[in-house]
C-alpha atoms as a PDB file:
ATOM      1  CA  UNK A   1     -76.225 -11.979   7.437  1.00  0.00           C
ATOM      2  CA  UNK A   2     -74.848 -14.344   4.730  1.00  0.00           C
ATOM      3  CA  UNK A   3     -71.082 -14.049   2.939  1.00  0.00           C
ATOM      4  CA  UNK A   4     -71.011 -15.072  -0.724  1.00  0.00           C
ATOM      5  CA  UNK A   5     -67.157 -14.516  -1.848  1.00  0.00           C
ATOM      6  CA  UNK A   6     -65.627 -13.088  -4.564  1.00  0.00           C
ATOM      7  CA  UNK A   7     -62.021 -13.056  -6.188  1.00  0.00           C
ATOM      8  CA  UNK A   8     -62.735 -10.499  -8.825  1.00  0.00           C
ATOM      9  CA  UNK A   9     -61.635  -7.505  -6.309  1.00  0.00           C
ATOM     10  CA  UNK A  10     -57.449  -7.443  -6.615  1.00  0.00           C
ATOM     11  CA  UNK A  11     -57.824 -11.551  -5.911  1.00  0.00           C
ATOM     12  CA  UNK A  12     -58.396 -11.205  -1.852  1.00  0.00           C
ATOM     13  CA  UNK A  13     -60.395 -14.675  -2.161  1.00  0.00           C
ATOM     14  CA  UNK A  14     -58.193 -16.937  -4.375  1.00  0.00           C
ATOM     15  CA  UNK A  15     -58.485 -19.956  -1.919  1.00  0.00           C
ATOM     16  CA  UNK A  16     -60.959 -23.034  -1.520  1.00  0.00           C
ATOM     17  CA  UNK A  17     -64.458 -22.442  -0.117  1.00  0.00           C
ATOM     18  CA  UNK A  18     -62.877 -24.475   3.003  1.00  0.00           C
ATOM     19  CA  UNK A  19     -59.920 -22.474   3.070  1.00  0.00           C
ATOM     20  CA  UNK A  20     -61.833 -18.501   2.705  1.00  0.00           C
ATOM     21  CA  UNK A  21     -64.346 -20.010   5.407  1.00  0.00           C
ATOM     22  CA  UNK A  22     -61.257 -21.216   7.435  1.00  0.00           C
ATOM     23  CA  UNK A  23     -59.627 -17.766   7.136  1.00  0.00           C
ATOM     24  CA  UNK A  24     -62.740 -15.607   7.769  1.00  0.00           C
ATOM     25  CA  UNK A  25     -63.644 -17.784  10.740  1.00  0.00           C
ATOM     26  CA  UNK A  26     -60.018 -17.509  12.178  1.00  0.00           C
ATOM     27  CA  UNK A  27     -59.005 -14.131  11.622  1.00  0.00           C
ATOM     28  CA  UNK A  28     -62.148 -12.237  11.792  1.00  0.00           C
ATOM     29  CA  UNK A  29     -64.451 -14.301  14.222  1.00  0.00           C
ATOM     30  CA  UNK A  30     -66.895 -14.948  11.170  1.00  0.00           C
ATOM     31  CA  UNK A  31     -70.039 -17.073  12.191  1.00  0.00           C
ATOM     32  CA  UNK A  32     -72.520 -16.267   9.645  1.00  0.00           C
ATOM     33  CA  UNK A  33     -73.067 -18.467   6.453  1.00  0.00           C
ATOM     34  CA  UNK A  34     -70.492 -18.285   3.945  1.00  0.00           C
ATOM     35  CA  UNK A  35     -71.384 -19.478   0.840  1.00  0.00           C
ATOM     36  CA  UNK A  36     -69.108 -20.727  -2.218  1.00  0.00           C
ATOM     37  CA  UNK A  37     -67.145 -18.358  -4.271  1.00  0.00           C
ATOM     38  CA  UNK A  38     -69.653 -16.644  -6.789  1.00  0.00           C
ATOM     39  CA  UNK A  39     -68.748 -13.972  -9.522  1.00  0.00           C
ATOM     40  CA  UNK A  40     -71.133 -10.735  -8.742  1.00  0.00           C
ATOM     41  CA  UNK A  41     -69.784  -9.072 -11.840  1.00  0.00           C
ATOM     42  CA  UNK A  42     -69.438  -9.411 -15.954  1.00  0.00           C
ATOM     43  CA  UNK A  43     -71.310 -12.242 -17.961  1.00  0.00           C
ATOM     44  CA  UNK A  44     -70.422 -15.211 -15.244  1.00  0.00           C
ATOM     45  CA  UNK A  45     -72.073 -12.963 -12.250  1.00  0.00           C
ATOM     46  CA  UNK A  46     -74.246 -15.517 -10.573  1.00  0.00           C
ATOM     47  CA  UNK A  47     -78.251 -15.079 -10.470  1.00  0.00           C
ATOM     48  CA  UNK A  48     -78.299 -13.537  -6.889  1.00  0.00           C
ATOM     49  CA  UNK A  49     -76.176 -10.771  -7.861  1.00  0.00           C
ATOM     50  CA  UNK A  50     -77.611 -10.160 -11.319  1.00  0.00           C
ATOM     51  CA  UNK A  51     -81.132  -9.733  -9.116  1.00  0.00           C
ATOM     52  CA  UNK A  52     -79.478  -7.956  -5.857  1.00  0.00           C
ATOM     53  CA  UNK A  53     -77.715  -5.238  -8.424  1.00  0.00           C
ATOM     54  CA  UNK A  54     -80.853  -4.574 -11.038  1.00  0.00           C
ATOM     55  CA  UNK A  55     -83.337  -3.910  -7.715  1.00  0.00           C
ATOM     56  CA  UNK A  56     -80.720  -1.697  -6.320  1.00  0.00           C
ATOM     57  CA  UNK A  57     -78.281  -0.256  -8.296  1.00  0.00           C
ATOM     58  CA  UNK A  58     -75.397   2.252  -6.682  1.00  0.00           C
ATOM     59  CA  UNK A  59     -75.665   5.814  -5.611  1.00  0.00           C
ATOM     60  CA  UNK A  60     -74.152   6.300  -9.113  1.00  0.00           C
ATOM     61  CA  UNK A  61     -77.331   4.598 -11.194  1.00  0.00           C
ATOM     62  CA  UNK A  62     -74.623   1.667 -12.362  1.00  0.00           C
ATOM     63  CA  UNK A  63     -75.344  -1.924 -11.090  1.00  0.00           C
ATOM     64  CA  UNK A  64     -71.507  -3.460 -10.983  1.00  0.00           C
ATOM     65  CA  UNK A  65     -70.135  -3.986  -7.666  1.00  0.00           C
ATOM     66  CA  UNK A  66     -67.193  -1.518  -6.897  1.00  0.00           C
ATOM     67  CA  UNK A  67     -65.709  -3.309  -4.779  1.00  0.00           C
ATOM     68  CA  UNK A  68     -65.932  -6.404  -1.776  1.00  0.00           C
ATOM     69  CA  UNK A  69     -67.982  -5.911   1.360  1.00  0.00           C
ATOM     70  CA  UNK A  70     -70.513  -4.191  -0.523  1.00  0.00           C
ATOM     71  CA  UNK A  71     -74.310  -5.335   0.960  1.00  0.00           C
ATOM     72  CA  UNK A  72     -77.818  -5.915   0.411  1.00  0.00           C
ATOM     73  CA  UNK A  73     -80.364  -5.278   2.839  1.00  0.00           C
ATOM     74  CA  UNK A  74     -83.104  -8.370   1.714  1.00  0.00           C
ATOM     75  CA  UNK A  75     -86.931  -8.117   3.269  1.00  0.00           C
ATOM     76  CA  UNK A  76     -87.968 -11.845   4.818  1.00  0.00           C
ATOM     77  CA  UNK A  77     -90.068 -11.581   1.020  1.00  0.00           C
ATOM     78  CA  UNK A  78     -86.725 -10.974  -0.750  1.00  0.00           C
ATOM     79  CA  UNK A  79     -87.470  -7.668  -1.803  1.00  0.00           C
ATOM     80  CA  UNK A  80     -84.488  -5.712  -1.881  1.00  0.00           C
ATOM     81  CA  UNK A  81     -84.738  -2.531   0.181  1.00  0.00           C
ATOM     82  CA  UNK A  82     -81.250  -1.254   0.425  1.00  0.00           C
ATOM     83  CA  UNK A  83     -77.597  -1.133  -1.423  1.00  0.00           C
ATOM     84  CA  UNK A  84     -75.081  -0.152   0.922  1.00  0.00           C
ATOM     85  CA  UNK A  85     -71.223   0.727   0.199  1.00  0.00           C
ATOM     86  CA  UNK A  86     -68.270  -1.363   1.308  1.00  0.00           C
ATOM     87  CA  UNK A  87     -67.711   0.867   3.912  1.00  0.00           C
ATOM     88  CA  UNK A  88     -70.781   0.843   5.610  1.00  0.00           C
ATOM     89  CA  UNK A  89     -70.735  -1.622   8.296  1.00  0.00           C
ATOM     90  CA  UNK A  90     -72.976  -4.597   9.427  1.00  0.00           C
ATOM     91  CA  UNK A  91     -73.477  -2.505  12.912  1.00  0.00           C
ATOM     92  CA  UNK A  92     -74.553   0.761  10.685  1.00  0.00           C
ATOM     93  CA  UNK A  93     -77.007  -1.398   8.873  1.00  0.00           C
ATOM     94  CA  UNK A  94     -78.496  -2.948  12.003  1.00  0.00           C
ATOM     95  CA  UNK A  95     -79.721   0.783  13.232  1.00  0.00           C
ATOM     96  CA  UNK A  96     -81.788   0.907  10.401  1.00  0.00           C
ATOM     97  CA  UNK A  97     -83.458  -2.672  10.718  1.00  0.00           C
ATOM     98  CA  UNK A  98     -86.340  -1.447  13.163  1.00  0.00           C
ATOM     99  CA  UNK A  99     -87.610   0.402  10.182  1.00  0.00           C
ATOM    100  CA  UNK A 100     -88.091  -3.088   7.969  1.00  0.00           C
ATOM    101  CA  UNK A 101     -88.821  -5.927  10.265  1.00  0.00           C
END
């Protein structure tokens, strides 16, 4: 798993790389790679997220991100086999892994 934030969802990540890694590792036990703050929407959306949204777009055929927490599930080739919802959780996603490792 790797965390790329983002403050364009009602600005939840308007601190410092050091400080959002400080805060996720502190409050929510966060060991996984955190990477710095990216845009994943609008004309400054960073590469990654321009190719994670145009392999899988949402359920509703649009590529913008609703909202955070939403995730990719990447093959070890990078080929995008999944979008899932912000609700969907890292422990959901894992019961499907079998099927693509």
């Amino acid at each position: 798993m790797l965390g790329f934030p983002c403050n364009q969802f009602g600005a939840q990540e308007p601190g410092s790389d050091a400080e959002i890694l400080e805060f996720a590792r502190s409050r929510y036990g966060v060991e996984f790679p955190l990477f710095a703050k990216v845009e994943v929407n609008g004309d400054g959306a960073c590469d990654l997220y321009r190719f994670l949204k145009s392999a899988a777009p949402g359920e509703d055929g649009t590529e913008d991100i609703p909202w955070n927490f939403t995730k990719f599930l990447v093959d070890r080739n990078g080929s995008v086999i999944k979008r899932y919802g912000p609700k969907v959780t890292p422990e959901d996603i894992a019961k499907e892994l079998g099927n693509h490792l």
